[in-house]
Protein backbone atom coordinates (compact mmCIF):
# COMPACT_ATOMS: atom_id res chain seq x y z
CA UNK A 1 25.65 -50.24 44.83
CA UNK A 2 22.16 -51.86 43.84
CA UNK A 3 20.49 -50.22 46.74
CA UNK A 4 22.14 -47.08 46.32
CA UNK A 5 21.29 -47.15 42.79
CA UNK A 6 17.28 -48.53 43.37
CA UNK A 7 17.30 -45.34 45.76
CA UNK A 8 18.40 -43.29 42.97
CA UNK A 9 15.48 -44.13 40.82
CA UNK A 10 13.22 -43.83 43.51
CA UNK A 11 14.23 -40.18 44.31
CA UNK A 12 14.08 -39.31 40.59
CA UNK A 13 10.56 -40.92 40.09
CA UNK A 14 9.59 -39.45 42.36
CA UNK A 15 10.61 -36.05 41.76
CA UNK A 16 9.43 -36.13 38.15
CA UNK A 17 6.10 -37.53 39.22
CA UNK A 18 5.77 -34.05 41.87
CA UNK A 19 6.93 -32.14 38.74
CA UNK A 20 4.22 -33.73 36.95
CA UNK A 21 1.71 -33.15 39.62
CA UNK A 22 3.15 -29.24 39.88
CA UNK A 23 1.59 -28.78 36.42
CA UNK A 24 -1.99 -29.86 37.00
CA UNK A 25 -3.17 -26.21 36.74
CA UNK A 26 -2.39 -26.44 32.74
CA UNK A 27 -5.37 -28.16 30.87
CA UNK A 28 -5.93 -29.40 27.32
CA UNK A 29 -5.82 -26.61 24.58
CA UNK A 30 -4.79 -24.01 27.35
CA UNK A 31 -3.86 -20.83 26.01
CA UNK A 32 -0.85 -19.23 28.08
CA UNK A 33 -0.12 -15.65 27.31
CA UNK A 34 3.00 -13.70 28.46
CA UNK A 35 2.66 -10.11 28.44
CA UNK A 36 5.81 -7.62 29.39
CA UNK A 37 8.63 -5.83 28.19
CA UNK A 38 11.85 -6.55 26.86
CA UNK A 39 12.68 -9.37 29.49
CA UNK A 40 9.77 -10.90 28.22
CA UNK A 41 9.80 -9.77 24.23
CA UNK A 42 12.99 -12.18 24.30
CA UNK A 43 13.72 -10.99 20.26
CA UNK A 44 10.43 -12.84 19.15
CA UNK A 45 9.34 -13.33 15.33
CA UNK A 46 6.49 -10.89 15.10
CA UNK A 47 5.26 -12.41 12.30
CA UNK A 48 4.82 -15.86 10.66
CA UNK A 49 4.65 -18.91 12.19
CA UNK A 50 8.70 -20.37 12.77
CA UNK A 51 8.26 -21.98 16.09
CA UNK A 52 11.93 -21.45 16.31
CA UNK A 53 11.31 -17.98 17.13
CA UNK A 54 7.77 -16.81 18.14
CA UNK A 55 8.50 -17.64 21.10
CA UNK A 56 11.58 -15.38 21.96
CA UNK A 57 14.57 -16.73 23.39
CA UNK A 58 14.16 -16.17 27.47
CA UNK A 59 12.27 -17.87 30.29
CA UNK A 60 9.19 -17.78 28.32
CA UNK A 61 10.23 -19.41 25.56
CA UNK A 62 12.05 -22.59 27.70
CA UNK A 63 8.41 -22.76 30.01
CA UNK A 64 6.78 -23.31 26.72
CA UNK A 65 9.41 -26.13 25.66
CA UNK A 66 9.37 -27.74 29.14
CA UNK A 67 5.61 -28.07 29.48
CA UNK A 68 5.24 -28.90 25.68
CA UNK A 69 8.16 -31.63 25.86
CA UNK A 70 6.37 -33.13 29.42
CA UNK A 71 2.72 -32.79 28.71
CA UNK A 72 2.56 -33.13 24.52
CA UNK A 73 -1.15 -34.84 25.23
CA UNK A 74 -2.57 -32.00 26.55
CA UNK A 75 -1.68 -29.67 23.28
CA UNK A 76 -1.08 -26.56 25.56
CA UNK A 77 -0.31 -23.44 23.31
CA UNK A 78 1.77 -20.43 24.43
CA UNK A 79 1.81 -17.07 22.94
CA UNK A 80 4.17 -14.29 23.17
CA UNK A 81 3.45 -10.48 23.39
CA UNK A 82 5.97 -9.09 25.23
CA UNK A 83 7.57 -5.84 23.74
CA UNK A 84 11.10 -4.34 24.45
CA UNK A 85 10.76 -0.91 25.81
CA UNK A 86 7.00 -1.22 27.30
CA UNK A 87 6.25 0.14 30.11
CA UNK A 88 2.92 -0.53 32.03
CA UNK A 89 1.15 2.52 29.50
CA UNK A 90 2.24 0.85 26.29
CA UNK A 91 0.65 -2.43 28.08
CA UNK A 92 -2.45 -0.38 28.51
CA UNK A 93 -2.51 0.87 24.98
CA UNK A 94 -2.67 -2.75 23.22
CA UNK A 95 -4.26 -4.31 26.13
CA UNK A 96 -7.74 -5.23 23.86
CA UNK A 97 -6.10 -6.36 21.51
CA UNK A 98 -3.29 -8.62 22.59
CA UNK A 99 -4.51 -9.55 25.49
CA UNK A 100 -8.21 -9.43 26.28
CA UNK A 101 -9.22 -10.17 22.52
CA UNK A 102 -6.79 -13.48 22.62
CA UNK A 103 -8.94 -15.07 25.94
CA UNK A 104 -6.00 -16.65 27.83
CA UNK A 105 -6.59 -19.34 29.77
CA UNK A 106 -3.71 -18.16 32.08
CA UNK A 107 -1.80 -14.63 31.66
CA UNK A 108 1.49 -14.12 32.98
CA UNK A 109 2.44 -10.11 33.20
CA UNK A 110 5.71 -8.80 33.96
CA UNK A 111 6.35 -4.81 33.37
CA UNK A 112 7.38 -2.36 35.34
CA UNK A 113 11.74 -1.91 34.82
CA UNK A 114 11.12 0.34 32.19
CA UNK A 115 8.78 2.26 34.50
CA UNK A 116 11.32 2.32 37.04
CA UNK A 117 14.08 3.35 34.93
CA UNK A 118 13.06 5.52 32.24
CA UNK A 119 13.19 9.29 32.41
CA UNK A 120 12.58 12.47 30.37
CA UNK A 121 9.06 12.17 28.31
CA UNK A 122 8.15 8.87 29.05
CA UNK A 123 9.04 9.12 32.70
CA UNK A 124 6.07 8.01 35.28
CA UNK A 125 5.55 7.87 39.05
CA UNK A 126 4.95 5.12 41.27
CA UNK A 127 1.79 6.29 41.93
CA UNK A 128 0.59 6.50 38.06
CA UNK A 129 2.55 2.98 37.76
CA UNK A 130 -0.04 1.29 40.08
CA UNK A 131 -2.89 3.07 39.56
CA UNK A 132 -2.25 1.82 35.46
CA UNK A 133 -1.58 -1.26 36.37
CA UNK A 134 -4.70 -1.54 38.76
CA UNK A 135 -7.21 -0.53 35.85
CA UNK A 136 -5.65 -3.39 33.48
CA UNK A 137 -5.60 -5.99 35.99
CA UNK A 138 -10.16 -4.51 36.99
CA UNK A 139 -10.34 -4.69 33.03
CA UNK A 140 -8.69 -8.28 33.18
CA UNK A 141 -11.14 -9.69 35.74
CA UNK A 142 -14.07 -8.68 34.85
CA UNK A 143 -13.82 -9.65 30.87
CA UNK A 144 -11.52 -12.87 31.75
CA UNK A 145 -13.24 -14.05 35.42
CA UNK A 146 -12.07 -17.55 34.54
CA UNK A 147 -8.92 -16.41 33.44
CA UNK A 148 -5.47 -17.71 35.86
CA UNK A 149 -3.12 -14.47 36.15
CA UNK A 150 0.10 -14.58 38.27
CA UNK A 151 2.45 -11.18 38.62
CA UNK A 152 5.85 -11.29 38.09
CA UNK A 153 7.60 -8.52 40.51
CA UNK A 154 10.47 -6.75 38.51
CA UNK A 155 13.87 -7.12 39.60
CA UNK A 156 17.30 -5.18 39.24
CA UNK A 157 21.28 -6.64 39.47
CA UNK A 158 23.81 -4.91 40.38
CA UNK A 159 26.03 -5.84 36.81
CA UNK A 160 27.16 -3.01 34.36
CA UNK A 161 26.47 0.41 34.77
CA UNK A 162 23.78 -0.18 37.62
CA UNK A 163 26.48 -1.19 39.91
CA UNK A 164 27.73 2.15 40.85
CA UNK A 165 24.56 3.25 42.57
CA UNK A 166 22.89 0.03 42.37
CA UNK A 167 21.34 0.80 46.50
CA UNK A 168 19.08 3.53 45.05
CA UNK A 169 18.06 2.14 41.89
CA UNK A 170 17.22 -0.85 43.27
CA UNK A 171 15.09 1.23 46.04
CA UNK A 172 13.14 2.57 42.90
CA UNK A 173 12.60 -1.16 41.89
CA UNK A 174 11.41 -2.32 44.69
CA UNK A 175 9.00 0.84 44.98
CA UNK A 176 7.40 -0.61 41.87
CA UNK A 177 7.64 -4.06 42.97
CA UNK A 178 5.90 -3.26 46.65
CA UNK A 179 3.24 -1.86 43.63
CA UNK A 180 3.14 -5.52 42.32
CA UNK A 181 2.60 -7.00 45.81
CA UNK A 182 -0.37 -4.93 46.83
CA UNK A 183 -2.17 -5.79 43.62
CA UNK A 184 -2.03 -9.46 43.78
CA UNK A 185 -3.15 -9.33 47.62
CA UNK A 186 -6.13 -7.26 46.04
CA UNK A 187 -7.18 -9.16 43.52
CA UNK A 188 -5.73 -12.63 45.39
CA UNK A 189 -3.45 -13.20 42.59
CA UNK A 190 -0.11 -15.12 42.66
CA UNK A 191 3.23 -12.89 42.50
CA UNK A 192 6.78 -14.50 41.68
CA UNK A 193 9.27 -12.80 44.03
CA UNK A 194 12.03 -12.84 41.06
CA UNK A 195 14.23 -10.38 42.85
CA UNK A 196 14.60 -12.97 45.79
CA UNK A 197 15.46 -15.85 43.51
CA UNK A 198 18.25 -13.46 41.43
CA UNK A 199 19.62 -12.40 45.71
CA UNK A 200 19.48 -15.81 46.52
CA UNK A 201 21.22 -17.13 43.04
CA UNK A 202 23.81 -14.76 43.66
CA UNK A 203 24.93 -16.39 46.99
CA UNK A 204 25.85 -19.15 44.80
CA UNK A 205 27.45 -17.06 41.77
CA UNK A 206 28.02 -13.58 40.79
CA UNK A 207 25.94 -11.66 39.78
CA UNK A 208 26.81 -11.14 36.24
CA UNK A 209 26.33 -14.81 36.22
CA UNK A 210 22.34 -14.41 35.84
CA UNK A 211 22.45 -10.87 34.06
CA UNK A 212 24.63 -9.32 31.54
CA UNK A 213 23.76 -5.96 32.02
CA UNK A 214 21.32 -5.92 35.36
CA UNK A 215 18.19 -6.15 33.59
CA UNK A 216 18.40 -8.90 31.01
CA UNK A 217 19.21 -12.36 32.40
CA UNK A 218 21.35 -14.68 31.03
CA UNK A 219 20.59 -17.87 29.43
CA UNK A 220 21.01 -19.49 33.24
CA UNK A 221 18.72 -16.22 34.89
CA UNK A 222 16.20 -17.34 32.67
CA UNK A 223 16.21 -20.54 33.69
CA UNK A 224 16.26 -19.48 37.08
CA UNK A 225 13.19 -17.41 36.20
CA UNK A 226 11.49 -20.67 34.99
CA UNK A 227 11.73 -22.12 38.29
CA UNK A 228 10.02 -19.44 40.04
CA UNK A 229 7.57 -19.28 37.86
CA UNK A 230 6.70 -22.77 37.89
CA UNK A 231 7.21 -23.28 41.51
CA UNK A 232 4.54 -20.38 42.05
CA UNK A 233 1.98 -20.98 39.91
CA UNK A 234 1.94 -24.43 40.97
CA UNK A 235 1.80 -23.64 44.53
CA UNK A 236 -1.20 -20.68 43.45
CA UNK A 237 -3.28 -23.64 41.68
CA UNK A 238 -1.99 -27.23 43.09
CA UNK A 239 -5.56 -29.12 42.26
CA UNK A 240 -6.07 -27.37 38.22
């Protein structure tokens, strides 16, 4: 029992220490900005300062508690302006302002569900989705060239009403998320493949497990979300 409890605590040091080490990419006084829609937005506070809730209440929101709970000496600040609804236009359209004018030290973007599945007015292609998306990210580097981004690709379940014809909607997705891929190999940025975490989570549990309608994830998809995006970002930058 000794040894098998001495191994125990060897396996969990040493897991927290690689955790530990899988955050050396996040500085003193960083300033990490999430950008996005609705998955993002997470029903922030707009206004005020109640940490309870500027944050939202998604994957976000528990990155910001995890680093801030493991790292507290290193005063890392997080900042939410992700908007229910936006697609990559309304990104474009605040862009200076809440995002270029705040100076991230490391911007995390994820858009492009709405893109995928809004129609009538606000409808766009795939082609005007990239070629958007391609101008922010030219904007990004050249006023932010020390600035850390990493993509998230969107993703799609097949809970709710996006189970019925959830093969071609999810063909649409991945359209935009193929968009996603192309511009991180251009600009050598770091993408989180979120769709194959949610079809890999889903060997393990259904699917309205992680999502409660197919776009929005549960409380555990958000968590699940947190592990990609730590486990990528800390592969993209493993020495700071």
């Amino acid at each position: 029992m000794k040894i098998f409890l001495a191994a125990a605590v060897f396996l969990l040091a040493g897991s927290v220490a690689t955790s530990r080490q899988s955050l050396s990419f996040l500085h003193p006084n960083d300033l990490i900005l999430f950008q996005g829609d609705s998955i993002t937005d997470g029903g922030r506070q707009r206004t005020g300062s109640d940490f309870n809730h500027i944050m939202g209440q998604d994957y976000a929101y528990m990155i910001a508690a995890q680093v801030g709970a493991r790292h507290p000496e290193r005063n890392v600040n997080f900042v939410n302006r992700g908007i229910g609804g936006n697609q990559v236009t309304d990104l474009a359209a605040r862009w200076q302002s809440d995002t270029l004018d705040l100076k991230p030290n490391l911007l995390s973007i994820l858009v492009g569900i709405n893109d995928t599945l809004i129609t009538g007015d606000r409808s766009e292609t795939v082609e005007q989705y990239e070629a958007v998306y391609d101008k922010l990210l030219a904007q990004t580097v050249a006023a932010l060239p020390k600035t850390k981004i990493v993509l998230g690709e969107p993703f799609l379940l097949p809970v709710g009403k996006y189970q019925t014809n959830y093969g071609a909607e999810l063909s649409e997705v991945k359209k935009r998320a193929a968009v996603v891929r192309r511009l991180a190999a251009k600009y050598h940025l770091p993408m989180i493949a979120y769709q194959e975490g949610f079809d890999r989570a889903c060997l393990k549990a259904p699917a309205a497990h992680w999502s409660w309608d197919g776009v929005h994830p549960t409380y555990a998809g958000h968590w699940l979300m947190v592990e990609e995006w730590l486990k990528t970002t800390a592969a993209a930058w493993p020495n700071g």
